[in-house]
Protein backbone atom coordinates (compact mmCIF):
# COMPACT_ATOMS: atom_id res chain seq x y z
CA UNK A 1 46.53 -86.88 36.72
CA UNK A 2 44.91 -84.79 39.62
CA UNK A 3 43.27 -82.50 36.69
CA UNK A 4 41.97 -79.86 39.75
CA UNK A 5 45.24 -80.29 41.60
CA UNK A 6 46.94 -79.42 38.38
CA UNK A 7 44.77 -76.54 37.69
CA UNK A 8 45.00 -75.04 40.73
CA UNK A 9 49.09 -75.46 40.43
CA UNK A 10 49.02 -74.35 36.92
CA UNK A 11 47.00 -70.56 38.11
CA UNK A 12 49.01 -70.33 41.57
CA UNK A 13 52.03 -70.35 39.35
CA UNK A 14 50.79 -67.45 37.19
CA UNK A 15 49.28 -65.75 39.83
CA UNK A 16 52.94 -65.92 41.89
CA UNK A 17 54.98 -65.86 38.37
CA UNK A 18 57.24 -68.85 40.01
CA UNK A 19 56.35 -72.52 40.25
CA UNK A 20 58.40 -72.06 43.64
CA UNK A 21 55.95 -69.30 45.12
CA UNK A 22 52.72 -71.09 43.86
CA UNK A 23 54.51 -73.96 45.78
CA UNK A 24 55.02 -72.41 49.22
CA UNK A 25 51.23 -71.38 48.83
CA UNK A 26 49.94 -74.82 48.22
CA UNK A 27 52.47 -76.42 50.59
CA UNK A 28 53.93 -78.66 48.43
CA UNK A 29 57.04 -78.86 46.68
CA UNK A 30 58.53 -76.87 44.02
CA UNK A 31 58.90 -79.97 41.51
CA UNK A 32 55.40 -81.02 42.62
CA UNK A 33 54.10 -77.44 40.99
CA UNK A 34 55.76 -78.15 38.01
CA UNK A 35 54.91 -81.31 37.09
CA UNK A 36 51.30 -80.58 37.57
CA UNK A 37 51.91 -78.23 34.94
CA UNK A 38 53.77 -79.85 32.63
CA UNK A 39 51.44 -82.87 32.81
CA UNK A 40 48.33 -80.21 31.59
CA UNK A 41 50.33 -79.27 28.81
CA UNK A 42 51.25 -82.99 27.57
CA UNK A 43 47.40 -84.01 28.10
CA UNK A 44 46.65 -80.82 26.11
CA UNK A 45 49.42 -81.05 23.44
CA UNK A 46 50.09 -77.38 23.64
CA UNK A 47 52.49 -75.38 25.78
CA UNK A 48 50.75 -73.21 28.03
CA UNK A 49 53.98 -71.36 29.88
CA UNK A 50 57.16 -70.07 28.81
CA UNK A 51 60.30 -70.63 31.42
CA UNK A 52 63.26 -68.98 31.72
CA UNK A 53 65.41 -68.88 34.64
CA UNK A 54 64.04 -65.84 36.19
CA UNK A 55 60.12 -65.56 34.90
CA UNK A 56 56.88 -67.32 34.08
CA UNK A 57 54.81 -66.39 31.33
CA UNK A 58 51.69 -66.97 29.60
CA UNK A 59 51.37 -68.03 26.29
CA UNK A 60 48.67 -67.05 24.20
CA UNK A 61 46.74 -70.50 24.28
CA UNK A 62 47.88 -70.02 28.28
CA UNK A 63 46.30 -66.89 28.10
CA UNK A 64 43.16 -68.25 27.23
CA UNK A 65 43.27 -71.32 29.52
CA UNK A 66 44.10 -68.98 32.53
CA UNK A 67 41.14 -67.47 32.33
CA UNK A 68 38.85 -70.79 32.01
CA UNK A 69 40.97 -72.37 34.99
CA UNK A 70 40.98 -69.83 37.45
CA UNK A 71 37.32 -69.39 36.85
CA UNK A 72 36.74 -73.02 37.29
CA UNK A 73 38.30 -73.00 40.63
CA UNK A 74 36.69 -69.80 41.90
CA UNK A 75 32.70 -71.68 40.68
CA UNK A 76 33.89 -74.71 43.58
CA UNK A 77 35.92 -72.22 45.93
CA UNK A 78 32.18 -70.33 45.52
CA UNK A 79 29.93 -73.39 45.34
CA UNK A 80 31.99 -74.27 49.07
CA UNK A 81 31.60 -71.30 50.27
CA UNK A 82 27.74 -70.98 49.15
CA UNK A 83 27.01 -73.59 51.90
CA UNK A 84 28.51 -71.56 54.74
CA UNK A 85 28.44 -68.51 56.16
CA UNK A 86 28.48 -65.08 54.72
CA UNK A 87 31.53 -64.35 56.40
CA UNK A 88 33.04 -67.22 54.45
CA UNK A 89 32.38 -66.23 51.18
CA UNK A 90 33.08 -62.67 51.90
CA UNK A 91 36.92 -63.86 51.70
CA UNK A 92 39.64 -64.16 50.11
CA UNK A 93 41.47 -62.21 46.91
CA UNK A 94 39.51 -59.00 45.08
CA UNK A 95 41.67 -57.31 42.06
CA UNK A 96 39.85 -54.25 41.42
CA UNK A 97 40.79 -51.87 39.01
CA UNK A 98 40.23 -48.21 39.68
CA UNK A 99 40.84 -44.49 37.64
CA UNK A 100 43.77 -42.85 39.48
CA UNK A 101 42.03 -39.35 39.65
CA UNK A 102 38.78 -40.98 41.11
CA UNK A 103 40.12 -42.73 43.35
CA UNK A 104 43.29 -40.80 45.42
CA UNK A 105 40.49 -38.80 46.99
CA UNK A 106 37.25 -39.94 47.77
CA UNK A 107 37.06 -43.42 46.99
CA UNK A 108 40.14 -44.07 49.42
CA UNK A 109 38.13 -43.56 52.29
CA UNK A 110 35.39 -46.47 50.61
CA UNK A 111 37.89 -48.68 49.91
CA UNK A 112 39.34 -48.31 53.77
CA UNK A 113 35.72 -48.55 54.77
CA UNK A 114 35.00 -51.53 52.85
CA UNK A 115 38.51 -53.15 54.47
CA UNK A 116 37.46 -52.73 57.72
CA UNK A 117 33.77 -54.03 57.16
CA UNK A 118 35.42 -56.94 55.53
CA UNK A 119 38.39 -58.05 56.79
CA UNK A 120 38.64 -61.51 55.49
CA UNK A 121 38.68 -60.07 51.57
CA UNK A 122 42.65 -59.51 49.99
CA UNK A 123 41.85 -56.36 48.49
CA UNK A 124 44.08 -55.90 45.91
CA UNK A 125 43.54 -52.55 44.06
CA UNK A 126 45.23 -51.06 41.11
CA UNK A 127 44.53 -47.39 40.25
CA UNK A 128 45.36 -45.96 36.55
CA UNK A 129 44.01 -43.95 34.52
CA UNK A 130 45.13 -45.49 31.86
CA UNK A 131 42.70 -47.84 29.97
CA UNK A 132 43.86 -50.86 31.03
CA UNK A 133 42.60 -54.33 29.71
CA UNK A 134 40.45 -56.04 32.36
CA UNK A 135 40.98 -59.41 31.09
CA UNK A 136 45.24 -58.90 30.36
CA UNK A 137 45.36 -57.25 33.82
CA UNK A 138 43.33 -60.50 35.44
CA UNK A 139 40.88 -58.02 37.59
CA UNK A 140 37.63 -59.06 39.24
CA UNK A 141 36.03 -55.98 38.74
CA UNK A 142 37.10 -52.48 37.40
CA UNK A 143 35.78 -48.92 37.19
CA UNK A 144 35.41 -47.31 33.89
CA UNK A 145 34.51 -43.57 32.53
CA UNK A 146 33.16 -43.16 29.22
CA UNK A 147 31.39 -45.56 26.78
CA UNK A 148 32.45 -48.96 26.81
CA UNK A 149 33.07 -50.76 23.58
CA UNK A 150 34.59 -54.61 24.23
CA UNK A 151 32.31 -57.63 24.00
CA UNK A 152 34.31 -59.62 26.53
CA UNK A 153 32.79 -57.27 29.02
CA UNK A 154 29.92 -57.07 31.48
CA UNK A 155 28.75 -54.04 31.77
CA UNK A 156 26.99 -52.53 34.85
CA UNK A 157 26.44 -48.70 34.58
CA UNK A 158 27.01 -46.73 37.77
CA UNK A 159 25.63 -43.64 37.04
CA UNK A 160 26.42 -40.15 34.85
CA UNK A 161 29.30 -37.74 36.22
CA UNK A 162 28.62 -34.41 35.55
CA UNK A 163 31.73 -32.31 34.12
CA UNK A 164 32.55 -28.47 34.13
CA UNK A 165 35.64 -26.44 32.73
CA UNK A 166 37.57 -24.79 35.57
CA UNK A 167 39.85 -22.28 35.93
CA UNK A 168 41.84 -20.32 39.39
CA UNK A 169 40.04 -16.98 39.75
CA UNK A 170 43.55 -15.43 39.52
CA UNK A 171 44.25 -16.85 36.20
CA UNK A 172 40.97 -15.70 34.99
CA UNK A 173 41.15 -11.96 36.42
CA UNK A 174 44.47 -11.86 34.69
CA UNK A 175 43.06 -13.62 31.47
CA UNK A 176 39.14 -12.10 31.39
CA UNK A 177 36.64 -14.94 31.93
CA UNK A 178 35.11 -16.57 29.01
CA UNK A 179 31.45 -15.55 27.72
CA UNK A 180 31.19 -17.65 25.05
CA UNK A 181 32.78 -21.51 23.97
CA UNK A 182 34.73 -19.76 20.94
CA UNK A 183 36.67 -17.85 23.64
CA UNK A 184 38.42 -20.75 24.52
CA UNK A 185 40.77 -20.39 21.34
CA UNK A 186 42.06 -17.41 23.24
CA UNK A 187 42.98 -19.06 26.63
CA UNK A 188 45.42 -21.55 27.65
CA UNK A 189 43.72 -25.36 28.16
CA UNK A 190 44.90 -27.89 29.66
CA UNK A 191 43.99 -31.25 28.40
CA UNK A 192 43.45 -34.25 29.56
CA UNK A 193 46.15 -36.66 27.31
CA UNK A 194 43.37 -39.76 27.01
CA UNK A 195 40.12 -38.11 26.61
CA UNK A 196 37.96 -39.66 23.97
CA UNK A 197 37.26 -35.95 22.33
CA UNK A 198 41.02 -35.14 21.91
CA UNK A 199 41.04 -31.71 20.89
CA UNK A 200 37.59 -30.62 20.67
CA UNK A 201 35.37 -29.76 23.38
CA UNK A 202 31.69 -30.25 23.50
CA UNK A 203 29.09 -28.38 24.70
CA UNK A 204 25.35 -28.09 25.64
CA UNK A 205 24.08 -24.90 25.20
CA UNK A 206 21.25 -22.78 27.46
CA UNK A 207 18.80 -23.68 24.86
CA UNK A 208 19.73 -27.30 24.06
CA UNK A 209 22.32 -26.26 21.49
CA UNK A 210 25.07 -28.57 20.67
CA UNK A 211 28.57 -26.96 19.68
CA UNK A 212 31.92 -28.43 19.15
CA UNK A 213 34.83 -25.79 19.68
CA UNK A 214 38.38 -26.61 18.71
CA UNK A 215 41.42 -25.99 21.09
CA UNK A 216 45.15 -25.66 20.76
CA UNK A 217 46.40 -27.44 24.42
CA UNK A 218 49.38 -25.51 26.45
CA UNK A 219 49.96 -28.91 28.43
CA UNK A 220 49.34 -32.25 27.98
CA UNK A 221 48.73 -34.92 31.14
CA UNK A 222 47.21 -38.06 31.40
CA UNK A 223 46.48 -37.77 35.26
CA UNK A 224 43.24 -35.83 35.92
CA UNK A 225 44.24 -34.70 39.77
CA UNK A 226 47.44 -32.98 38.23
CA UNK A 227 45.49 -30.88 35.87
CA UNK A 228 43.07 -29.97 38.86
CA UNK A 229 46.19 -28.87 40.47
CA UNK A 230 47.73 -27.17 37.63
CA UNK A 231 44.59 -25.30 37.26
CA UNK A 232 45.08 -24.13 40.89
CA UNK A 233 48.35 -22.86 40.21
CA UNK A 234 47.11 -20.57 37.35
CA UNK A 235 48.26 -22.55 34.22
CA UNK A 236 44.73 -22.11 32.81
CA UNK A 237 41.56 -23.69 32.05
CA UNK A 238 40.56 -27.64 32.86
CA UNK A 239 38.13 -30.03 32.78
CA UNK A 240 37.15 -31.80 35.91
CA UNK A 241 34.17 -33.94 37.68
CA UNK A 242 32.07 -31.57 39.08
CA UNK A 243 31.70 -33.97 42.48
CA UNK A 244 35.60 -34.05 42.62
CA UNK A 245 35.75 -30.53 42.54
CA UNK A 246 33.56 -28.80 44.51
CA UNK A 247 35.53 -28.18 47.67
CA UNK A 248 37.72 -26.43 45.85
CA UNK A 249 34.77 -24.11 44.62
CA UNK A 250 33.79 -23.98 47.80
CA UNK A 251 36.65 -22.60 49.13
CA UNK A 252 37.36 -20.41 46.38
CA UNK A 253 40.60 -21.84 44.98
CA UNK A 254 38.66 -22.82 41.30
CA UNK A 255 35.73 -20.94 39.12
CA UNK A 256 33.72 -22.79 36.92
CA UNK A 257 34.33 -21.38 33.49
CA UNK A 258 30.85 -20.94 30.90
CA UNK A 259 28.88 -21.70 34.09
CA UNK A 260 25.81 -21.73 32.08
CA UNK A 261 26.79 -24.14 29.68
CA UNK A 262 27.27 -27.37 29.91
CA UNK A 263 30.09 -30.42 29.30
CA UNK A 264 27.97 -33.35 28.22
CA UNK A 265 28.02 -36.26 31.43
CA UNK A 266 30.40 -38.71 31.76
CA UNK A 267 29.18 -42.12 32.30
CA UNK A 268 30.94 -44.19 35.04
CA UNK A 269 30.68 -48.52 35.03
CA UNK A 270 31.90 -51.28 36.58
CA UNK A 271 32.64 -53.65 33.75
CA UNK A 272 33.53 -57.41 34.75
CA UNK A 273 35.18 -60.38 32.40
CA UNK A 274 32.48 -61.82 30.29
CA UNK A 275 33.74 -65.34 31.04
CA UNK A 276 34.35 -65.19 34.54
CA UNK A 277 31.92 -66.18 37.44
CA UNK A 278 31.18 -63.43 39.55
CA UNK A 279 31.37 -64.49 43.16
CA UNK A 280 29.42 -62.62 45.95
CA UNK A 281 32.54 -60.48 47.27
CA UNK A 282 32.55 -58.92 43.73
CA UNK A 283 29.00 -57.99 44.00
CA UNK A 284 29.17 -56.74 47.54
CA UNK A 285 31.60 -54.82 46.40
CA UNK A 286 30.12 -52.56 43.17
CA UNK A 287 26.59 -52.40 45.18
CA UNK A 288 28.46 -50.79 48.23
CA UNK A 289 30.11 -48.80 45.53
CA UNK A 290 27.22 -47.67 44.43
CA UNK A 291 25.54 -46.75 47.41
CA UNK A 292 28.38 -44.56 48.44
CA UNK A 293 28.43 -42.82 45.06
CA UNK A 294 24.59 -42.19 45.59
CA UNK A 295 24.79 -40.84 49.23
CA UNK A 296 27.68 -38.74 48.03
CA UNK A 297 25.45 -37.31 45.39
CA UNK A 298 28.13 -38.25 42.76
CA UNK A 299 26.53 -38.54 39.74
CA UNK A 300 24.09 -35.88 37.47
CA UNK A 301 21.17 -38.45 37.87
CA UNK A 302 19.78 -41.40 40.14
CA UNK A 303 18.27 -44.96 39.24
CA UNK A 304 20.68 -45.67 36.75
CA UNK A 305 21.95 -48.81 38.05
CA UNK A 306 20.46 -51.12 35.00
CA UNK A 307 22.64 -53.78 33.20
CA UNK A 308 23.99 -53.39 29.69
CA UNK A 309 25.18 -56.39 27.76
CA UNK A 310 27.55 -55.07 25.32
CA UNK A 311 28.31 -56.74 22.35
CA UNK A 312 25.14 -59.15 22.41
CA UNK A 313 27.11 -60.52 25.89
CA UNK A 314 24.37 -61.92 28.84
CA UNK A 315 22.47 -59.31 30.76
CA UNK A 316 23.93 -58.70 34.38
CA UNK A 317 20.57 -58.84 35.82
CA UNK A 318 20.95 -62.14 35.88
CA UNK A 319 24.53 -62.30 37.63
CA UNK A 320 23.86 -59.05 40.07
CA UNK A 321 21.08 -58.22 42.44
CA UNK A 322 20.23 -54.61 42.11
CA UNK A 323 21.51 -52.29 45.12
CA UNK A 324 18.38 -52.50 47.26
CA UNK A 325 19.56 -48.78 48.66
CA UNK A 326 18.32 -46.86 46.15
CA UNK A 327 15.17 -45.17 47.00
């Protein structure tokens, strides 16, 4: 048995969820695909794909060899590509994983940017804001808010968001504006479904003080641009990221609520599989990433680009150069 042959047939056929489609992509035939794979699961004595007549799908011992296959097979796509030109190894497929709210605004123009100043990359981008599982979801690279508890990640923090309660100045004429946190039990909030707090919300006082106030929600959403915009319309007080909102302070269509005190920062990563090699297209990517989030003055503070192994996982400084933009 080809063993790379039938690796690469085995993760085309996951990756197109037919042995027929993996075939057209390889340019061989359909029964060719399938053999390969069947011959990887007699050498291994386990079955690594369940058939039926109209799917493909993993197993949980496929599940695990997926991941050590397709990252076999992206080391010697990389190791080729290492030898030639950067153009060449800026290629090919990029899954990258992106929050919804984050990304419908700003980030679309980066990721049309980073299209056009790479035109040889796939970019394949899926935007939730769900908490989706890296590894399940077979990404390259995704964008995460909030601590990050999983050893099979790499973490790489981007930077802190700063957050702020907001409210349309029409629903707070109508409503009074809030002097104090405790005020908030009086006003309708709208809450963000998945946030880590659920129904308290934290604050920093003036002075350094640290207060937790309790709220009773008047709607529920787990999409943070539709609470911006139901804010707009008047149906009370939100939470947002201070960088995502500020045209709309600007122009007068939100008020920051308890303007002087503050939402603790929200810490944004790029978090990669553990057990994957990270090619330089991945790389390129989260350092241009960065460097747009720092000239658009994104985040609360600067410089804090360092690695974090989580979970006693290897340091990124040894898989990522540091962005060589930062001042």
């Amino acid at each position: 048995m080809d063993k790379l042959s039938s690796l690469s047939g085995f993760v085309q056929a996951v990756n197109f969820g037919s042995f027929s489609a993996a075939a057209k992509h390889l340019g061989i035939s359909q029964p060719a695909v399938s053999q390969q794979v069947r011959a990887l699961e007699d050498e291994l004595g386990i079955r690594l794909l369940n058939r039926t007549t109209r799917q493909l799908s993993l197993t949980e011992a496929g599940e695990r060899y997926y991941a050590y296959a397709r990252d076999i097979l992206e080391r010697l796509a990389e190791a080729d590509r290492s030898v030639q030109s950067e153009e060449a190894q800026m290629s090919g497929p990029l899954s990258v994983g992106l929050p919804l709210g984050f990304a419908e605004t700003v980030l679309s123009d980066f990721l049309i940017r980073f299209k056009l100043d790479h035109p040889g990359i796939l970019l394949d981008v899926s935007l939730s804001d769900q908490f989706v599982d890296v590894i399940q979801q077979r990404l390259d690279v995704a964008i995460r808010m909030g601590d990050i508890e999983d050893d099979r990640l790499i973490v790489r923090r981007l930077g802190l968001a700063q957050r702020c309660l907001v409210a349309s100045p029409a629903y707070l004429d109508k409503r009074g504006r809030p002097a104090h946190p405790d005020d908030l039990k009086d006003h309708d909030y709208l809450l963000y479904k998945n946030i880590s707090t659920g129904t308290r919300v934290p604050f920093i006082s003036p002075v350094g003080e640290k207060l937790s106030v309790k709220i009773s929600p008047t709607m529920l959403v787990n999409n943070s641009s539709t609470l911006r915009r139901a804010a707009m319309a008047g149906l009370g007080i939100a939470l947002s990221n201070r960088w995502l909102i500020d045209p709309f302070l600007r122009t007068g269509d939100l008020e920051v609520v308890l303007p002087q005190w503050q939402y603790p920062p929200h810490p944004v990563h790029a978090v990669y599989p553990s057990n994957r090699f990270i090619p330089l297209k991945v790389r390129r990517f989260v350092d241009s990433l960065f460097s747009f989030f720092e000239k658009e003055g994104a985040f609360q503070h600067t410089g804090l680009h360092s690695a974090e192994g989580v979970g006693g996982q290897q340091n990124e400084h040894t898989l990522l150069p540091q962005p060589t933009t930062v001042a």
